[in-house]
C-alpha atoms as a PDB file:
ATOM      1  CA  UNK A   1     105.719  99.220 184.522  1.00  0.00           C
ATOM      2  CA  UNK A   2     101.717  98.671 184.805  1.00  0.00           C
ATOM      3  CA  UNK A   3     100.777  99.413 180.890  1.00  0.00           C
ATOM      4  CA  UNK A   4     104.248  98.210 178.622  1.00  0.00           C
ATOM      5  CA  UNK A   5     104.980 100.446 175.237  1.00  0.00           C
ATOM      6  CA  UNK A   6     103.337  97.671 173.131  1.00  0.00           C
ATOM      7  CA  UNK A   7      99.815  98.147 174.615  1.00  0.00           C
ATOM      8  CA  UNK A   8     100.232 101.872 175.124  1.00  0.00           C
ATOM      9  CA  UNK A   9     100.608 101.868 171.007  1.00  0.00           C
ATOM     10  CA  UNK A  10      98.246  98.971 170.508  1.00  0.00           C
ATOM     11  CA  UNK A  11      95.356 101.348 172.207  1.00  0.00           C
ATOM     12  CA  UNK A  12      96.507 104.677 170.050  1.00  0.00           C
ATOM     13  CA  UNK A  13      96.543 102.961 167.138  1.00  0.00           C
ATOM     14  CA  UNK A  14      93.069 101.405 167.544  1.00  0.00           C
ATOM     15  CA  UNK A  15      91.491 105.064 168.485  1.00  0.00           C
ATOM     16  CA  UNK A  16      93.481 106.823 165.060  1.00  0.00           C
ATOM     17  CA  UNK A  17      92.245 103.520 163.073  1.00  0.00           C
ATOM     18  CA  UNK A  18      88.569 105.007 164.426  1.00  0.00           C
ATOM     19  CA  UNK A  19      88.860 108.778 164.198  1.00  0.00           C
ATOM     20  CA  UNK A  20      90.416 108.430 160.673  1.00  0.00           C
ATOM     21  CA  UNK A  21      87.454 105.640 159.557  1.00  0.00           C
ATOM     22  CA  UNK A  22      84.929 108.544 161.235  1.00  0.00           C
ATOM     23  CA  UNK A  23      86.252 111.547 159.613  1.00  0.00           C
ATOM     24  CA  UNK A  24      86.598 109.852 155.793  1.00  0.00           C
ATOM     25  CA  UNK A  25      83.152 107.367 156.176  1.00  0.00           C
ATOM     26  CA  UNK A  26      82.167 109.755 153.048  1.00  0.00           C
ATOM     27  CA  UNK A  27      84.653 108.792 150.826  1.00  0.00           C
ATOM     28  CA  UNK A  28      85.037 105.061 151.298  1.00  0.00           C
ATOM     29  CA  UNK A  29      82.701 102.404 149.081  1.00  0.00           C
ATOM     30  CA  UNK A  30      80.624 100.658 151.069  1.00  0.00           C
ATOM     31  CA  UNK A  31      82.031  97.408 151.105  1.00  0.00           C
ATOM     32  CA  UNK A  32      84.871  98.775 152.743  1.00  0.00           C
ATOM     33  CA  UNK A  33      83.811 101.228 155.254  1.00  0.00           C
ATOM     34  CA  UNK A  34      82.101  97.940 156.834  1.00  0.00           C
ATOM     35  CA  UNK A  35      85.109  95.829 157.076  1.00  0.00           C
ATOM     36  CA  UNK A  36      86.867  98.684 158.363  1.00  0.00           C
ATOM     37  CA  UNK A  37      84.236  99.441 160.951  1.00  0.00           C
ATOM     38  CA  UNK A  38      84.085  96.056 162.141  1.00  0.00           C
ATOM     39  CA  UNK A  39      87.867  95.475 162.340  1.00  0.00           C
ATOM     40  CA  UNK A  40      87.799  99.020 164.101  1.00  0.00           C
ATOM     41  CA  UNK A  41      85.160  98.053 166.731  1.00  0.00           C
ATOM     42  CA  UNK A  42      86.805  94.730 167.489  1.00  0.00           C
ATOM     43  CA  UNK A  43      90.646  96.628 167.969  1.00  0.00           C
ATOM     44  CA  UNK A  44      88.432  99.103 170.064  1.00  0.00           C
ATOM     45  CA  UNK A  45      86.938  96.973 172.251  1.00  0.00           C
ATOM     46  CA  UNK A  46      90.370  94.585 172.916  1.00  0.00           C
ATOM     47  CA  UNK A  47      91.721  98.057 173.889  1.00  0.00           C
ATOM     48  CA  UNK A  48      89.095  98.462 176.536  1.00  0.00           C
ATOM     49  CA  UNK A  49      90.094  95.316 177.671  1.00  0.00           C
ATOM     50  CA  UNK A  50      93.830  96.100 177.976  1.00  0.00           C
ATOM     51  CA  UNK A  51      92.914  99.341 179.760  1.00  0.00           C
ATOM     52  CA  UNK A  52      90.956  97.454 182.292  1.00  0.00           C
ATOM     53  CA  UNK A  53      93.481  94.564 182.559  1.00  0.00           C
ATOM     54  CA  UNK A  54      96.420  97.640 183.118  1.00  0.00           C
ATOM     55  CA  UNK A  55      94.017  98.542 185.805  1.00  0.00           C
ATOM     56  CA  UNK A  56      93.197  95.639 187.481  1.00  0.00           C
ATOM     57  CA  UNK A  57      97.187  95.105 187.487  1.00  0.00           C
ATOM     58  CA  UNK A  58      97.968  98.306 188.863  1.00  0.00           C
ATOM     59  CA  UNK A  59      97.539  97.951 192.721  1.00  0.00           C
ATOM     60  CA  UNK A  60      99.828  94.207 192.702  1.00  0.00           C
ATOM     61  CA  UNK A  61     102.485  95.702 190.992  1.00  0.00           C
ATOM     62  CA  UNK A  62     104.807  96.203 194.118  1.00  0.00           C
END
């Protein structure tokens, strides 16, 4: 299996984690909303990764 069930969550997670953060950015303090952000950038970006990892993966899987 080229992308296991662990990543396949990891990645959804991450992108829900930034769609909710986007669509309530009015009603968190300050403080918060950055931490969030920048925990929700970093998940985003390791996602990336994994996607481009599963990809690279893909054709020696035989």
């Amino acid at each position: 299996m080229p992308m296991s069930d662990s990543v396949l969550t990891f990645i959804i997670v991450s992108f829900v984690l930034a769609l909710i953060l986007i669509l309530k950015k009015d009603s968190l303090p300050a403080k918060i909303k950055r931490f969030l952000a920048i925990i929700t950038l970093v998940l985003i970006v390791i996602s990336f990764i994994l996607v481009l990892i599963s990809f690279f993966n893909l054709g020696q899987s035989s």
